[in-house]
N, C-alpha and C. Protein backbone atom coordinates (compact mmCIF):
# COMPACT_ATOMS: atom_id res chain seq x y z
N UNK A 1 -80.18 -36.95 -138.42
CA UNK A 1 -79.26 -37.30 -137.35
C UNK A 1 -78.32 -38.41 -137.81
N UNK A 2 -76.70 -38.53 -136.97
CA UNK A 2 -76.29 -39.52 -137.78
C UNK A 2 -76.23 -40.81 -136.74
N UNK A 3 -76.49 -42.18 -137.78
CA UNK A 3 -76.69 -43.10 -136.58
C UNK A 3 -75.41 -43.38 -135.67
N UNK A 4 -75.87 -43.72 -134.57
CA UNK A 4 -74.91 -44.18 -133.20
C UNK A 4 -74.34 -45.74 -133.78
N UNK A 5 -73.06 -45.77 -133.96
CA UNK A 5 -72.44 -47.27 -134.53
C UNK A 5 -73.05 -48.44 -133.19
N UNK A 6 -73.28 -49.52 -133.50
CA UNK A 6 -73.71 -50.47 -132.47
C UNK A 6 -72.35 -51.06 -131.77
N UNK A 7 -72.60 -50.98 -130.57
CA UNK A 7 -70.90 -51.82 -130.32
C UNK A 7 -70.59 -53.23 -130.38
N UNK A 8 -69.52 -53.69 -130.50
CA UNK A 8 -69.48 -55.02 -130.83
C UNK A 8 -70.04 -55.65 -129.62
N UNK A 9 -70.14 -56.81 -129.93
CA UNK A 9 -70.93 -57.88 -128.85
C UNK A 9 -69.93 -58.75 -128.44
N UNK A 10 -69.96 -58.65 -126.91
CA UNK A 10 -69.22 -58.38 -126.24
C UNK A 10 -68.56 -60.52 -126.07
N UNK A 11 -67.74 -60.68 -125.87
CA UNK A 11 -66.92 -62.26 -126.08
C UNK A 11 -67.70 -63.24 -125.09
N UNK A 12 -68.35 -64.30 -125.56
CA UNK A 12 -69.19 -64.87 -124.25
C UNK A 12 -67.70 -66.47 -124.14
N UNK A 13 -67.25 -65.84 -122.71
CA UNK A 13 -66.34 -66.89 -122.41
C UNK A 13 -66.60 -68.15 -122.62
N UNK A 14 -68.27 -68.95 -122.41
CA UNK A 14 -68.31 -70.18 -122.77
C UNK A 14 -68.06 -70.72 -123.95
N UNK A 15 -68.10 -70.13 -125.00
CA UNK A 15 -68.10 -70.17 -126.35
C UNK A 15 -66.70 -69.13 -127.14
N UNK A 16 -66.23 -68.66 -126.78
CA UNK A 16 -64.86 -68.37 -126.97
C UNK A 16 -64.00 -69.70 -126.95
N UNK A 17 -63.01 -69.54 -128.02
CA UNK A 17 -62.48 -70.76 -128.18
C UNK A 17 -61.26 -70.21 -127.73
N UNK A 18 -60.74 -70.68 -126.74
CA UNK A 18 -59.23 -70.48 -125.90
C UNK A 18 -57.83 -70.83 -126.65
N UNK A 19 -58.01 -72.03 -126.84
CA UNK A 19 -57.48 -73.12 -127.78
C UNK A 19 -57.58 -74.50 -128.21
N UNK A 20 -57.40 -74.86 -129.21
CA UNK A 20 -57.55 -76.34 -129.88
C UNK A 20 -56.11 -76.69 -130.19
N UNK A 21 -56.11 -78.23 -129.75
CA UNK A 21 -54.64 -78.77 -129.66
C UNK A 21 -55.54 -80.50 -130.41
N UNK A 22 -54.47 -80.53 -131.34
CA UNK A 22 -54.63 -81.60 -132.05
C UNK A 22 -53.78 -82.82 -132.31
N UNK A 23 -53.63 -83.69 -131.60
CA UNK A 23 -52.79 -84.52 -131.50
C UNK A 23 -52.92 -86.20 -132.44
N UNK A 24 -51.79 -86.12 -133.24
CA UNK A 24 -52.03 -87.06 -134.17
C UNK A 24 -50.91 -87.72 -134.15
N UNK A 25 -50.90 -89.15 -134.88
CA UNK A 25 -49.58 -90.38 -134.95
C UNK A 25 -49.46 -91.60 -133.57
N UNK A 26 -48.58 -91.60 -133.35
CA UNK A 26 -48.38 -92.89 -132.61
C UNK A 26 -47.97 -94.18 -133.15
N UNK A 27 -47.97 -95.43 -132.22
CA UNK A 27 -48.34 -96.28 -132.78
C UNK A 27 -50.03 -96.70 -133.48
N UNK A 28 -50.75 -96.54 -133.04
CA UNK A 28 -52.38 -96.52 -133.42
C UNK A 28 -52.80 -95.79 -134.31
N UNK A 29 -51.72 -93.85 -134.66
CA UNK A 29 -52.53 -93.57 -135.98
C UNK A 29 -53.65 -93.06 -134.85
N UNK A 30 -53.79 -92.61 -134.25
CA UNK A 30 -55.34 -92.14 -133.61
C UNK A 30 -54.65 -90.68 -133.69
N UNK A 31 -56.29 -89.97 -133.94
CA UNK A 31 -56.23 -88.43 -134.04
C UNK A 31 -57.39 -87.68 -133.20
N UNK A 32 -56.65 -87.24 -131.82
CA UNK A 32 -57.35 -86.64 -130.93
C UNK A 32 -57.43 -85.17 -131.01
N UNK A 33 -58.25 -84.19 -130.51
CA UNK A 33 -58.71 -82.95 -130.45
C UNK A 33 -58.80 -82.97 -129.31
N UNK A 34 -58.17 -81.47 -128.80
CA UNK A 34 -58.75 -81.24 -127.44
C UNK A 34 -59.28 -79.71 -127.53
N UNK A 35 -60.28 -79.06 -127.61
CA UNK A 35 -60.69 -77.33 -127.70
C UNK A 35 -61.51 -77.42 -126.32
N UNK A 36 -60.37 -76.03 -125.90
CA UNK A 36 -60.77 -75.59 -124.43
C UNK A 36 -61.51 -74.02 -124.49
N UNK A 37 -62.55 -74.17 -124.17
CA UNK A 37 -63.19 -72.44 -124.20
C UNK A 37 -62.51 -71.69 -123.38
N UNK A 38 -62.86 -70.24 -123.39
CA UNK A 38 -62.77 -69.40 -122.39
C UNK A 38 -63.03 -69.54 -120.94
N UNK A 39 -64.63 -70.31 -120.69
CA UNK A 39 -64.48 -70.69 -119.19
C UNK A 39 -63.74 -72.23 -118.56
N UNK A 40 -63.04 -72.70 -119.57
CA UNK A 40 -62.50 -73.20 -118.76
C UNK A 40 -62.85 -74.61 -119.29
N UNK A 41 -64.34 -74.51 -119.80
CA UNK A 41 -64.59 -76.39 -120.46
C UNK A 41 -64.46 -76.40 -121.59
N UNK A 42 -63.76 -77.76 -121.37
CA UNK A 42 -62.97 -78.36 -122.84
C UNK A 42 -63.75 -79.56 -123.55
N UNK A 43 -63.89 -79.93 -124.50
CA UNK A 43 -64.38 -81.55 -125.15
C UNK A 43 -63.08 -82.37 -125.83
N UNK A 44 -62.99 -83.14 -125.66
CA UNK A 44 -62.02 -84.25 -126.19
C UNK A 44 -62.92 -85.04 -127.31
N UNK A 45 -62.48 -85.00 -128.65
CA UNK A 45 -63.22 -85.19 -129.97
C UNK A 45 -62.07 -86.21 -130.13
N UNK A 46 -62.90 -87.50 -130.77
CA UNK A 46 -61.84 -88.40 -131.52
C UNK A 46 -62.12 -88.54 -132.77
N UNK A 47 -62.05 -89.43 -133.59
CA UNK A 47 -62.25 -89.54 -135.13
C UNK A 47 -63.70 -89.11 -135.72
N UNK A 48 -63.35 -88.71 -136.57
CA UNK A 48 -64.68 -88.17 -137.08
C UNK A 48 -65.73 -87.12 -136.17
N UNK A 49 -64.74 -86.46 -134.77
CA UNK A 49 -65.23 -85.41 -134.31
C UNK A 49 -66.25 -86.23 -133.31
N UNK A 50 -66.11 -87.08 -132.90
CA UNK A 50 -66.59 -87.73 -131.64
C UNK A 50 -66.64 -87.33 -130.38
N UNK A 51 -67.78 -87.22 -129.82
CA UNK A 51 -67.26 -86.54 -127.90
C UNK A 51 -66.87 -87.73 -127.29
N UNK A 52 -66.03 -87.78 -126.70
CA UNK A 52 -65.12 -89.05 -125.95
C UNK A 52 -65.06 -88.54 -124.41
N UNK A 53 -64.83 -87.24 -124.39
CA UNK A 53 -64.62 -86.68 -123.05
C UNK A 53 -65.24 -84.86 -123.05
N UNK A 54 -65.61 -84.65 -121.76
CA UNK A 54 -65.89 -83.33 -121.75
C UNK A 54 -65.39 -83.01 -120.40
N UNK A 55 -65.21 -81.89 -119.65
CA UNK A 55 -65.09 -81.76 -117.92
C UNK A 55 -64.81 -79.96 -118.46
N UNK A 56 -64.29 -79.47 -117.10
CA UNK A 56 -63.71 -78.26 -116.97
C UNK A 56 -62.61 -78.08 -116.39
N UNK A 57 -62.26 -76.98 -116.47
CA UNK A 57 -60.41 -76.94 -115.43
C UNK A 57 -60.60 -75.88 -115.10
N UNK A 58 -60.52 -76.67 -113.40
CA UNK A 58 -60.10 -75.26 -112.23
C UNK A 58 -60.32 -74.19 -112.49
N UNK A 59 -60.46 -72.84 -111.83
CA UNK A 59 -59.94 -72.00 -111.92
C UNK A 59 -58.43 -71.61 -111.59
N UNK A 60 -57.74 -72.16 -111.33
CA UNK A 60 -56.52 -72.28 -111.29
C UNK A 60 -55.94 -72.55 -111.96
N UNK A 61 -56.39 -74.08 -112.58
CA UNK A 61 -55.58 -74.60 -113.88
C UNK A 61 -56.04 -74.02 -114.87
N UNK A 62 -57.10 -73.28 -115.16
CA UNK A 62 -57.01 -72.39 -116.05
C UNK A 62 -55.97 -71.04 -116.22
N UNK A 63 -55.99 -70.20 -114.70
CA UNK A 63 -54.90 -69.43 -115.05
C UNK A 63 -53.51 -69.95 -115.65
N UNK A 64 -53.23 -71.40 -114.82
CA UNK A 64 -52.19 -71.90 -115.09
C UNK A 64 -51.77 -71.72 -116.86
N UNK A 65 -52.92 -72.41 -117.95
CA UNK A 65 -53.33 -72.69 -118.74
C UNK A 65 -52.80 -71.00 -119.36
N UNK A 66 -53.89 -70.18 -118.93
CA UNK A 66 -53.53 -68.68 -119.99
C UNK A 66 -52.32 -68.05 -119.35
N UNK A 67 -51.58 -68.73 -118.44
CA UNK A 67 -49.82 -68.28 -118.43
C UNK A 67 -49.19 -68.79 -119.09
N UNK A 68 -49.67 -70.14 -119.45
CA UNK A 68 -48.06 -70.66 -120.52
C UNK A 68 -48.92 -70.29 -121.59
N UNK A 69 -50.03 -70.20 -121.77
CA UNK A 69 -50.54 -69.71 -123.51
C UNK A 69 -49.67 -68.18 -123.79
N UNK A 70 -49.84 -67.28 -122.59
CA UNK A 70 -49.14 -66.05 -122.73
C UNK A 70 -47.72 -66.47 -122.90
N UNK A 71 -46.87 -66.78 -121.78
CA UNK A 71 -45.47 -67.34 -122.03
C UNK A 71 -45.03 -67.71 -123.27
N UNK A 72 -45.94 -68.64 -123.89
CA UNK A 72 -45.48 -69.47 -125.22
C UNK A 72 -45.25 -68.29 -126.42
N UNK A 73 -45.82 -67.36 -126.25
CA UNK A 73 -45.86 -66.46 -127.05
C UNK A 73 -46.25 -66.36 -128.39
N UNK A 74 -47.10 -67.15 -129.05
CA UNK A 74 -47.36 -67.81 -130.23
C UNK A 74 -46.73 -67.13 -131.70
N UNK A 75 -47.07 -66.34 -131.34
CA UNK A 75 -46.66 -65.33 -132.79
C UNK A 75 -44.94 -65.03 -132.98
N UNK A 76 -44.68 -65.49 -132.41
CA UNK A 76 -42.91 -65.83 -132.55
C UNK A 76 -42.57 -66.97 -132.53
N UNK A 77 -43.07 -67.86 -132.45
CA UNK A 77 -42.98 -69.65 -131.89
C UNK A 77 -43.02 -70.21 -133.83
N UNK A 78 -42.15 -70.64 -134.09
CA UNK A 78 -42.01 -71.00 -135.50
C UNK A 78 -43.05 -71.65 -135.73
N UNK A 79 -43.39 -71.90 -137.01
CA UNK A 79 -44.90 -72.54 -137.43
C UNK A 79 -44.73 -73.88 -137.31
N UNK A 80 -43.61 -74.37 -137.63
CA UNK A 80 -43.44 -75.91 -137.89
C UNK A 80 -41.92 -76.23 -137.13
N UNK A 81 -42.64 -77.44 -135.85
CA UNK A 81 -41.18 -77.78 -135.83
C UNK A 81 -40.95 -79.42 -135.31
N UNK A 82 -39.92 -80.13 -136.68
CA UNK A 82 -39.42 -81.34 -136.65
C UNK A 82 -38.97 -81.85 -136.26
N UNK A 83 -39.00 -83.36 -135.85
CA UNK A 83 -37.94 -84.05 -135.11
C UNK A 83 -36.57 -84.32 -136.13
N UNK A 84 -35.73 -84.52 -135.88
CA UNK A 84 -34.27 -84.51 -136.57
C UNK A 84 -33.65 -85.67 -135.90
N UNK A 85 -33.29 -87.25 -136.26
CA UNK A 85 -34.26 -87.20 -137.37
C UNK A 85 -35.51 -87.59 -137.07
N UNK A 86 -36.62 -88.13 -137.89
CA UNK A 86 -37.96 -88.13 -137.21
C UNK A 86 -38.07 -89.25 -136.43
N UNK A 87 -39.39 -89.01 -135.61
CA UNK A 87 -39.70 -90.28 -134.99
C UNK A 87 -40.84 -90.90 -135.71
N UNK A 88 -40.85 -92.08 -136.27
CA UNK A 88 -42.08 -92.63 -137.24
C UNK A 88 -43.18 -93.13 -136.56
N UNK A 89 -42.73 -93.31 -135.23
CA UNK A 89 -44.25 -94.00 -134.26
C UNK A 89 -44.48 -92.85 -133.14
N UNK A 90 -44.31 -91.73 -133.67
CA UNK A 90 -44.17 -90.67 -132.32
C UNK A 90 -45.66 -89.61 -133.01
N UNK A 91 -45.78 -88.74 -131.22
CA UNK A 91 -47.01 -87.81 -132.10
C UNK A 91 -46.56 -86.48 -132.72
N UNK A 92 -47.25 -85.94 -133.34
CA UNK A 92 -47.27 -84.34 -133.74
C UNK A 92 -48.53 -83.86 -133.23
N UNK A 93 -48.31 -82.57 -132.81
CA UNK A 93 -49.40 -81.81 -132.43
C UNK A 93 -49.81 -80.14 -132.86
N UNK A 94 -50.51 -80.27 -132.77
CA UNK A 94 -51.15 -78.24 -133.67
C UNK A 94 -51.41 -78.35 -132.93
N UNK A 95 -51.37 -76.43 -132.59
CA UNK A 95 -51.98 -75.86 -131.54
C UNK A 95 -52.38 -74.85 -132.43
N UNK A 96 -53.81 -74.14 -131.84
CA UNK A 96 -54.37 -72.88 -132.40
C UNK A 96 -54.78 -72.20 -131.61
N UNK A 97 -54.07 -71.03 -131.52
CA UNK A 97 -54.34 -69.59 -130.64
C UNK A 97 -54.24 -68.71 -130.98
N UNK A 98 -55.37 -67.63 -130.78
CA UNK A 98 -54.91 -66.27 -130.76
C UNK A 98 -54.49 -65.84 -132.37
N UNK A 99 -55.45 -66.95 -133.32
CA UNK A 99 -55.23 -66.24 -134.41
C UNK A 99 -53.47 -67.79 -135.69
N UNK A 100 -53.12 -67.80 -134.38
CA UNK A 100 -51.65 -68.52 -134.93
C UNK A 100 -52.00 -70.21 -135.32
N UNK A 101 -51.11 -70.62 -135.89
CA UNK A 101 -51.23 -72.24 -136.01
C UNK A 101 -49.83 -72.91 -135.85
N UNK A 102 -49.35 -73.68 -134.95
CA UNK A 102 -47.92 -73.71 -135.08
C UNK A 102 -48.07 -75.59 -134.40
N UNK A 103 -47.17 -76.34 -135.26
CA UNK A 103 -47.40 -77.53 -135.45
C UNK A 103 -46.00 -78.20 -135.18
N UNK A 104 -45.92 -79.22 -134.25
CA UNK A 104 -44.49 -79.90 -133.39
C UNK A 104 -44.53 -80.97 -133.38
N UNK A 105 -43.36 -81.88 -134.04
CA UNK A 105 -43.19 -83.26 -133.80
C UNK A 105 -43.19 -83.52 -132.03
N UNK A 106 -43.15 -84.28 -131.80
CA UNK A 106 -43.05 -84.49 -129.78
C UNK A 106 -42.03 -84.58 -129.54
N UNK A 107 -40.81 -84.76 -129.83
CA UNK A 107 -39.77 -84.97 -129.65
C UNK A 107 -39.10 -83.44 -129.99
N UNK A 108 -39.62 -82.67 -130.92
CA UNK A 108 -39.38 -80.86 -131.12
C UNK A 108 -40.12 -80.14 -130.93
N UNK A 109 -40.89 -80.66 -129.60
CA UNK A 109 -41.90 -79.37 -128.73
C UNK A 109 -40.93 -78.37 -128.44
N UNK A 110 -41.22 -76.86 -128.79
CA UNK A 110 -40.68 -76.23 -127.68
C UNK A 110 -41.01 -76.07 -126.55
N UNK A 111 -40.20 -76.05 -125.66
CA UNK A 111 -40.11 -75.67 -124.48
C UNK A 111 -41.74 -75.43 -123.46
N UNK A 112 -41.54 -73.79 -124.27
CA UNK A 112 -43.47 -73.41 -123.98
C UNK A 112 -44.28 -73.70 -124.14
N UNK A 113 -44.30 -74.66 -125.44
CA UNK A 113 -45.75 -75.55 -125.93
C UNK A 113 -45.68 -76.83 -125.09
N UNK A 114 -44.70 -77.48 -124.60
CA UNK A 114 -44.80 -78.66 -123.28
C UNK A 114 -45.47 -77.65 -122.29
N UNK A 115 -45.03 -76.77 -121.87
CA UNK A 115 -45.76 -76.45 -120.54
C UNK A 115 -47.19 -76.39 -120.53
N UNK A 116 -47.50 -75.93 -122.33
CA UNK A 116 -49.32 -75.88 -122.80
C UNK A 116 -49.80 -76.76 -122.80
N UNK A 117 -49.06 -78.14 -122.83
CA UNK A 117 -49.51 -79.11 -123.21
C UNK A 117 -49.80 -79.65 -121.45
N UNK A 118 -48.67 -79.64 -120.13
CA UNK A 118 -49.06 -79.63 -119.52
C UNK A 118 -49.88 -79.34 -118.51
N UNK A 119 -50.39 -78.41 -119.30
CA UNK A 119 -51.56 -77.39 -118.29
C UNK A 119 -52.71 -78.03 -118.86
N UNK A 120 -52.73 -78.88 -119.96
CA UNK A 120 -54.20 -79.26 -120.15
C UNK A 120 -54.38 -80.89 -119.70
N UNK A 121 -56.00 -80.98 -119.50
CA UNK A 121 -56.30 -82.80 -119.34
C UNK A 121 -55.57 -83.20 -120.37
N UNK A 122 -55.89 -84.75 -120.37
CA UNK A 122 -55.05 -85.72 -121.38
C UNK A 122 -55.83 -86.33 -122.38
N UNK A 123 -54.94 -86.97 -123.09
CA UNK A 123 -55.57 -87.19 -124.31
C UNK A 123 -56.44 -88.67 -124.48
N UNK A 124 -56.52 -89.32 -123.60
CA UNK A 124 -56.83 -90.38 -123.29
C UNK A 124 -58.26 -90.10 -123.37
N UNK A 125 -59.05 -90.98 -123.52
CA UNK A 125 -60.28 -91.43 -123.80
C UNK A 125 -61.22 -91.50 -122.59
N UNK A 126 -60.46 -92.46 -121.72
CA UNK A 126 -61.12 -92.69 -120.22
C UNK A 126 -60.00 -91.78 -119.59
């Protein structure tokens, strides 16, 4: 007989990684992480991968959250984009979704990646 293929195993939302947004520079030089799962809870990691913060978001602010992730459209969203000219005490941030990596001075967010950025908690500590 020939064997029955096993089906894949199926995405467990808690552990699905939604997205990770990485925010680095400033004046301080501090380098924050924020990775939000599928259901919705996120951890805020500081240096050396520290838990600083954990919570969840809404069900609301989550849809909110996977509309501008959809909107932003990642896979067309240029990989890299600079301030002109730069800002030397300003942040940059990566975002990773859906496979993509696309990395923005703050001052040359596009458009859609501010709205990603506003759909998530903050980067703050407390």
């Amino acid at each position: 007989t020939t064997p029955v293929p096993t089906p894949p195993p199926t995405a467990n939302p808690s552990t699905e990684r939604l997205l990770r947004v990485t925010r680095s520079g400033g004046f301080a030089g501090r380098t924050r992480t924020l990775l939000v799962n599928g259901d919705g809870s996120w951890t805020l990691l500081g240096e050396q991968d520290k838990d600083l913060r954990k919570g969840r978001l809404s069900p609301s602010a989550l849809e909110d959250l996977r509309t501008a992730l959809r909107e932003a459209d990642f896979a067309h969203l240029p990989r890299t984009a600079t301030a002109d000219p730069p800002v030397y005490d300003g942040f940059t941030y990566s975002f990773v979704h859906g496979g993509f990596e696309v990395s923005a001075d703050q001052t040359a967010l596009p458009a859609a990646l501010s709205r990603v950025l506003g759909a998530l908690p903050g980067f703050d500590a407390a």
